[in-house]
Protein backbone atom coordinates (compact mmCIF):
# COMPACT_ATOMS: atom_id res chain seq x y z
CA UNK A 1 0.00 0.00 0.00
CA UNK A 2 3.01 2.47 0.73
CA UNK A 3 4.75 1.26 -2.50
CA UNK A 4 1.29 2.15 -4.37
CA UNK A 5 1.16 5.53 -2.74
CA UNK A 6 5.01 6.58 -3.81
CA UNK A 7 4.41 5.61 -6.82
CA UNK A 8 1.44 7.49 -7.59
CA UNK A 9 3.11 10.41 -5.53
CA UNK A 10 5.97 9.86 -8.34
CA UNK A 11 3.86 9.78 -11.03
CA UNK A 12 1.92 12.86 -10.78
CA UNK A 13 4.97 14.98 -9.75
CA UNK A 14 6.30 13.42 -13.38
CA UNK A 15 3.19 14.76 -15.03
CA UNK A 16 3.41 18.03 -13.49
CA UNK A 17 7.06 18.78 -14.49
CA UNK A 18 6.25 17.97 -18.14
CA UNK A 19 3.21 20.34 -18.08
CA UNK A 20 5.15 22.83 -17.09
CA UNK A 21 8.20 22.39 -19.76
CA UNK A 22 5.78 21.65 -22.28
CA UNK A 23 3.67 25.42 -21.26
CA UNK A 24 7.21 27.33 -20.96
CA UNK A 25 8.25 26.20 -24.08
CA UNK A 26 4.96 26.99 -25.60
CA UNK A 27 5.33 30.34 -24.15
CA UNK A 28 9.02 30.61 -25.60
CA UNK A 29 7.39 30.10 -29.26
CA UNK A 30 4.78 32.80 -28.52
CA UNK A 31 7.97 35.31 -27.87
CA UNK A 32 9.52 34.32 -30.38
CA UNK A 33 6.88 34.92 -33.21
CA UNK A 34 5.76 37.94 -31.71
CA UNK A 35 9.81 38.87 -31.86
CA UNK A 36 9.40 37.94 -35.19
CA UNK A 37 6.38 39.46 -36.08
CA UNK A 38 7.75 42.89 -34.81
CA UNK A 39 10.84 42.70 -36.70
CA UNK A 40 8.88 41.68 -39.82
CA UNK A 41 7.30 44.74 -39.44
CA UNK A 42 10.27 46.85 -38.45
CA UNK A 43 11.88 45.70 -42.13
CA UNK A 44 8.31 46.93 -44.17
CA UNK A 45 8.07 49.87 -42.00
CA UNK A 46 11.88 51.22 -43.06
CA UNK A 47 11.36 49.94 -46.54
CA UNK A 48 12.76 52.46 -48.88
CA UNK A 49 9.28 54.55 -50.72
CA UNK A 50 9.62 55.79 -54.33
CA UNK A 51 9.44 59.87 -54.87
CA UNK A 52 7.02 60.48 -57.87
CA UNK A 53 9.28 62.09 -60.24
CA UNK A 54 7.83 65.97 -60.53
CA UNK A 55 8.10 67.84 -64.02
CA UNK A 56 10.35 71.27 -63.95
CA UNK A 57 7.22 73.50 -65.58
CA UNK A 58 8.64 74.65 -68.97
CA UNK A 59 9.22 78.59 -69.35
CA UNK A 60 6.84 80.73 -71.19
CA UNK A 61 9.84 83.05 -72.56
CA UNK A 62 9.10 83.52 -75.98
CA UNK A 63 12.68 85.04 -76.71
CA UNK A 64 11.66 88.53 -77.05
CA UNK A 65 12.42 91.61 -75.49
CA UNK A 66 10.23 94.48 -75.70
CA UNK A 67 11.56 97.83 -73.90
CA UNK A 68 8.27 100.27 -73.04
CA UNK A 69 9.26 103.51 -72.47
CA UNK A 70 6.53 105.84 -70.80
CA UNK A 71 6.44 109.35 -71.94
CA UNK A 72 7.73 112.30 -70.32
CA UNK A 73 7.96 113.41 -66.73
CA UNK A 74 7.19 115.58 -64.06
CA UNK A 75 9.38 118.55 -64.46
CA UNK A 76 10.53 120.04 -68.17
CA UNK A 77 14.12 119.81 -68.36
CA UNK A 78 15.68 123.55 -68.83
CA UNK A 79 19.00 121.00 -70.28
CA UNK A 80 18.97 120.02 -73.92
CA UNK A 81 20.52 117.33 -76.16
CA UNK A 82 21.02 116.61 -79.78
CA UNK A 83 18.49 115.50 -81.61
CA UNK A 84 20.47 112.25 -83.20
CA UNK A 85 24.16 111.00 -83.05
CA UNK A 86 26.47 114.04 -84.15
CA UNK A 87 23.54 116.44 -84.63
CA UNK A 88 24.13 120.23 -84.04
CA UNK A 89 20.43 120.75 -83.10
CA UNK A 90 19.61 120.17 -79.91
CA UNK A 91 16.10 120.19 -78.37
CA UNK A 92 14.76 119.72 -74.37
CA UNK A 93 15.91 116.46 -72.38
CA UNK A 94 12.15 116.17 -71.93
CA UNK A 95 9.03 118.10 -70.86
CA UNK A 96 5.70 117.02 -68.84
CA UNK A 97 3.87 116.52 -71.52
CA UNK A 98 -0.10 117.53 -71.58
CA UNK A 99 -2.59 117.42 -69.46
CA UNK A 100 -6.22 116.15 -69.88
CA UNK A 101 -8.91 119.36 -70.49
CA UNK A 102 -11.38 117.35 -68.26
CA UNK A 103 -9.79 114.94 -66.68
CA UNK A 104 -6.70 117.15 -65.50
CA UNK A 105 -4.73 113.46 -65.58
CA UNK A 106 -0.55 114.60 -66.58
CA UNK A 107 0.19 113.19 -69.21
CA UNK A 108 3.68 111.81 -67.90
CA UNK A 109 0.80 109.84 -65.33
CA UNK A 110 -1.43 108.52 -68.05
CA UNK A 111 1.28 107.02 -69.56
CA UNK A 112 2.65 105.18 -66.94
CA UNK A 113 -0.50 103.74 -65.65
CA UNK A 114 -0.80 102.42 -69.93
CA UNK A 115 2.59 101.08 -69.62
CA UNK A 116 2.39 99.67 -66.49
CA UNK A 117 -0.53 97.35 -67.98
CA UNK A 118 1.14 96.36 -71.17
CA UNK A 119 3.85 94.95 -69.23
CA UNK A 120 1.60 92.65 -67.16
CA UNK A 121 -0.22 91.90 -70.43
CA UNK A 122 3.09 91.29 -72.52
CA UNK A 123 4.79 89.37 -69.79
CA UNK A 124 1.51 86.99 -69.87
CA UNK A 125 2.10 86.43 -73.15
CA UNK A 126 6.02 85.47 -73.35
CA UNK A 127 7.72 88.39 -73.35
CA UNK A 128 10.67 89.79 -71.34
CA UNK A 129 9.66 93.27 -70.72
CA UNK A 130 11.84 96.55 -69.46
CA UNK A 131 10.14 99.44 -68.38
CA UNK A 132 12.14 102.91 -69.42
CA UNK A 133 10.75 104.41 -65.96
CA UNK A 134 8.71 102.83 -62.85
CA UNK A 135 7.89 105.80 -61.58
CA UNK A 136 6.91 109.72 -61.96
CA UNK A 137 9.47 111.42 -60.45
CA UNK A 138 12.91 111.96 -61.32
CA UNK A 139 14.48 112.74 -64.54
CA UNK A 140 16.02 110.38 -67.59
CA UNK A 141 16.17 111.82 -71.37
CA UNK A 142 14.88 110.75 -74.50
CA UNK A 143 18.92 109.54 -75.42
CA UNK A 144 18.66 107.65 -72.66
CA UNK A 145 16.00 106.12 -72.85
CA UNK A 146 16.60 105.23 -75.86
CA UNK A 147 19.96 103.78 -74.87
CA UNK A 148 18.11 101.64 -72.40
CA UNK A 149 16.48 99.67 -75.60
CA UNK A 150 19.83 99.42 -77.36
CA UNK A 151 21.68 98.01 -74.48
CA UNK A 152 18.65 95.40 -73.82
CA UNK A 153 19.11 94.50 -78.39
CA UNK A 154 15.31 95.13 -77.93
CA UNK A 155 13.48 93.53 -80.66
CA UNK A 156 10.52 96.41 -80.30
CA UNK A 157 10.76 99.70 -78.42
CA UNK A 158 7.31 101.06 -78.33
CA UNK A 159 7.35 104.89 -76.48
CA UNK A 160 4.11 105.54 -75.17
CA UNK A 161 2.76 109.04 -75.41
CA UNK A 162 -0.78 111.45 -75.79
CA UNK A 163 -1.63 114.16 -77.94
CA UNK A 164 -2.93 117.75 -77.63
CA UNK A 165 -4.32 120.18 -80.06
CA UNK A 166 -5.57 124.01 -80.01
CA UNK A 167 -8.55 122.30 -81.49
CA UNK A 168 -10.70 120.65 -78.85
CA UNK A 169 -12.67 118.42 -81.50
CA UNK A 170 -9.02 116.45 -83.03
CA UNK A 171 -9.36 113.00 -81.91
CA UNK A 172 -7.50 109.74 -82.64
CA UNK A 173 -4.61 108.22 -82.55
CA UNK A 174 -1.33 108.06 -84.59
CA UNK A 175 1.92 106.06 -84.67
CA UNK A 176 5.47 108.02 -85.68
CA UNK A 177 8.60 106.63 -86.89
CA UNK A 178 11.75 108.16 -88.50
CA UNK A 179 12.30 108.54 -92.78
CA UNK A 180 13.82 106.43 -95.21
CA UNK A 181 16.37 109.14 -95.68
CA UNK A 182 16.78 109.24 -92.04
CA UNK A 183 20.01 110.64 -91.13
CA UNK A 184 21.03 108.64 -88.06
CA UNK A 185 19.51 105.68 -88.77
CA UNK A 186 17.89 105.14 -91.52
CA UNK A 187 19.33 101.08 -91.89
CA UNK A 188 16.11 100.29 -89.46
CA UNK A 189 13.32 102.43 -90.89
CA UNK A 190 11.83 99.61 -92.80
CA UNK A 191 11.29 97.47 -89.52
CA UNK A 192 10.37 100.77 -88.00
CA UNK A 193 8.02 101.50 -90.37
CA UNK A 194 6.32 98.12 -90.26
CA UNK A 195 5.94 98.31 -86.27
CA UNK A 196 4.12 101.49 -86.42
CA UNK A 197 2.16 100.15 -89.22
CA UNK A 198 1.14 96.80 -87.13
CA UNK A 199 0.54 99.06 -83.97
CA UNK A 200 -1.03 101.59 -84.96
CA UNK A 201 -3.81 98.80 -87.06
CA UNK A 202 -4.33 96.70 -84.03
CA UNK A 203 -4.73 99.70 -81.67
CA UNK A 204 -7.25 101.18 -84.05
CA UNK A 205 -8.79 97.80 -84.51
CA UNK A 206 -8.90 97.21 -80.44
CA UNK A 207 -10.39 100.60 -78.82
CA UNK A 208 -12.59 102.08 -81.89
CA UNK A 209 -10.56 105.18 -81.92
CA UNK A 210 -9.75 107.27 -85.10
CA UNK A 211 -6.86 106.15 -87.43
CA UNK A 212 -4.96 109.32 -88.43
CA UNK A 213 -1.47 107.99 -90.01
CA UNK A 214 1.83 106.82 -89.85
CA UNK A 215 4.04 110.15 -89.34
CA UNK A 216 7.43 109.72 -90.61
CA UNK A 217 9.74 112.73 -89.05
CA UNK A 218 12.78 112.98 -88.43
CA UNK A 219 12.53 115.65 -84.95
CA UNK A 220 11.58 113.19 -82.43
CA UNK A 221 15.58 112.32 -80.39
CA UNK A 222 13.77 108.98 -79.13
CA UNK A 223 13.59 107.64 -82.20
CA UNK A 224 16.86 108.92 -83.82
CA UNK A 225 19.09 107.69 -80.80
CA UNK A 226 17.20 104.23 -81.43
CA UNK A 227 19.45 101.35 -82.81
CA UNK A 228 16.63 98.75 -82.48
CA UNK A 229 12.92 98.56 -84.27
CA UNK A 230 11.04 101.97 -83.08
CA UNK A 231 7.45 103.18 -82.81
CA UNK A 232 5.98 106.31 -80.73
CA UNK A 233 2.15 105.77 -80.47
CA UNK A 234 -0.24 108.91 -79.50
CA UNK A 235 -2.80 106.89 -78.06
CA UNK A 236 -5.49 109.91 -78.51
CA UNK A 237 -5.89 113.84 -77.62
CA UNK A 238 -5.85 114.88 -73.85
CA UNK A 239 -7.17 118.21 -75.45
CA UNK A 240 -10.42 116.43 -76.57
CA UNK A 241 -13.41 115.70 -73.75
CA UNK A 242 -14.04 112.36 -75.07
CA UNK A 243 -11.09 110.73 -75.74
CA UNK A 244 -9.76 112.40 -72.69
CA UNK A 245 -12.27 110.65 -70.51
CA UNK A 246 -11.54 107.32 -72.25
CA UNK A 247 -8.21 106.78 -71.59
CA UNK A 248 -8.13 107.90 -68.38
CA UNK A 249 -10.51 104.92 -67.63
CA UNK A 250 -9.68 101.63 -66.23
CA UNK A 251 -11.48 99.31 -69.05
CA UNK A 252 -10.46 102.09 -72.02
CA UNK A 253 -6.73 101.46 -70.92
CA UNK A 254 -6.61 97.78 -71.09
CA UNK A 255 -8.70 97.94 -74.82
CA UNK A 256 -5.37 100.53 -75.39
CA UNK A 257 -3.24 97.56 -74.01
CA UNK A 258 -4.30 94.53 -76.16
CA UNK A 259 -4.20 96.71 -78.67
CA UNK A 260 -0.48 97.45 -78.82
CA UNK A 261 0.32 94.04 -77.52
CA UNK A 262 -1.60 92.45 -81.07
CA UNK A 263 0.47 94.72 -82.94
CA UNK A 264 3.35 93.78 -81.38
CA UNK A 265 2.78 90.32 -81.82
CA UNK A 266 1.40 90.91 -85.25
CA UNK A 267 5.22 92.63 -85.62
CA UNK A 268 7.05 89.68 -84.32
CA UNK A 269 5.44 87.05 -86.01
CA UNK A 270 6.11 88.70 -89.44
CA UNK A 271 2.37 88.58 -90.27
């Protein structure tokens, strides 16, 4: 009977020691796939992720360069200059300009509000774009403004002006560029020419105003100084209600803009 005991007593504590090796080393298994598990997930986690491959956006330069010189200033100049390379005549560095009969907008103002637009517009449209003047005050000649165009090798320099007349019923608008027998430089008149031709048909085309020529003279020092393609638009009369009114206003000027920017697209593309 005490043989039967201790050995049941044995038995049982046999049973119970192999339980507990067999649950240990179940538990050891557990660890070890969670270990594995986690470092599974450690390798995804740190797994190298492809950049998309983003697109440099192309420029829209179209090449060009158009210099945009606004007329006149605040103050007359009492200095003078000659009115081409070599020239013995001289005239004024620059004047003011005129002023609007209803409006009383300075004409050195209207036209850099104008200009100030046809840069945004041009620069939307390609261009590389140089402004003569950013602002009213201060002083700069027509030589040098014109030597700011032949420095940039401008491919247009449009000079941006207004009209005035005794007569208070003259209206429209007119483009100017030197002769053919043009005594300073005379070897661009034919691009010249063909600018103010483009301009002047676009602007007229764009705003409704009054086509009054293409004046070829040889008195204005912008133009004669000029070594690149030249045009000076009078974009109407300051002297006349009407067309005073209209280009002092906001929607008028931008009509005024496209219009010279078609032309000088028109210009460029040889059309």
């Amino acid at each position: 009977m005490k043989k039967s005991a201790l050995l049941l007593i044995t038995l049982l504590i046999s049973v119970a020691c192999l339980t507990g090796c067999i649950f240990d080393f179940g538990k050891d298994d557990m660890k070890n796939d969670a270990k594995n598990k986690t470092a599974n997930t450690s390798v995804e986690n740190t797994a190298p992720v492809e950049t998309p491959v983003v697109e440099e956006p192309q420029s829209t330069k179209n090449g060009h360069t158009i210099v945009i010189d606004p007329g006149h200033q605040t103050k007359d100049s009492s200095e003078t200059e000659p009115v081409g390379p070599g020239a013995s005549e001289r005239k004024q560095k620059d004047t003011s300009g005129a002023t609007g009969v209803v409006t009383g907008l300075r004409e050195y103002e209207l036209t850099l509000q104008v200009s100030n637009k046809l840069k945004e517009e041009l620069e939307k449209r390609g261009y590389n774009v140089i402004l003569t003047r950013t602002k009213n005050e201060g002083e700069i000649s027509c030589i040098e403004r014109a030597e700011i165009a032949n420095n940039a090798n401008a491919d247009v320099f449009i000079r941006i002006h207004a009209n005035g007349d005794e007569d208070s019923s003259v209206s429209g608008a007119m483009t100017i560029c030197q002769t053919s027998s043009n005594p300073y430089n005379s070897n661009i008149y034919a691009e010249s020419r063909r600018l103010s031709v483009d301009v002047l048909d676009e602007y007229v085309s764009a705003t409704g105003a009054r086509r009054e020529r293409v004046w070829e003279t040889d008195s204005m020092t912008g133009n004669n100084w000029s070594k690149v393609p030249v045009t000076l638009i009078e974009m109407g009369y300051m002297s006349n209600p009407n067309e005073d009114s209209l280009m002092a206003s906001d929607d008028y000027q931008w009509k005024i803009v496209n219009g010279i920017a078609n032309g000088i697209d028109r210009f460029i593309s040889g059309n």
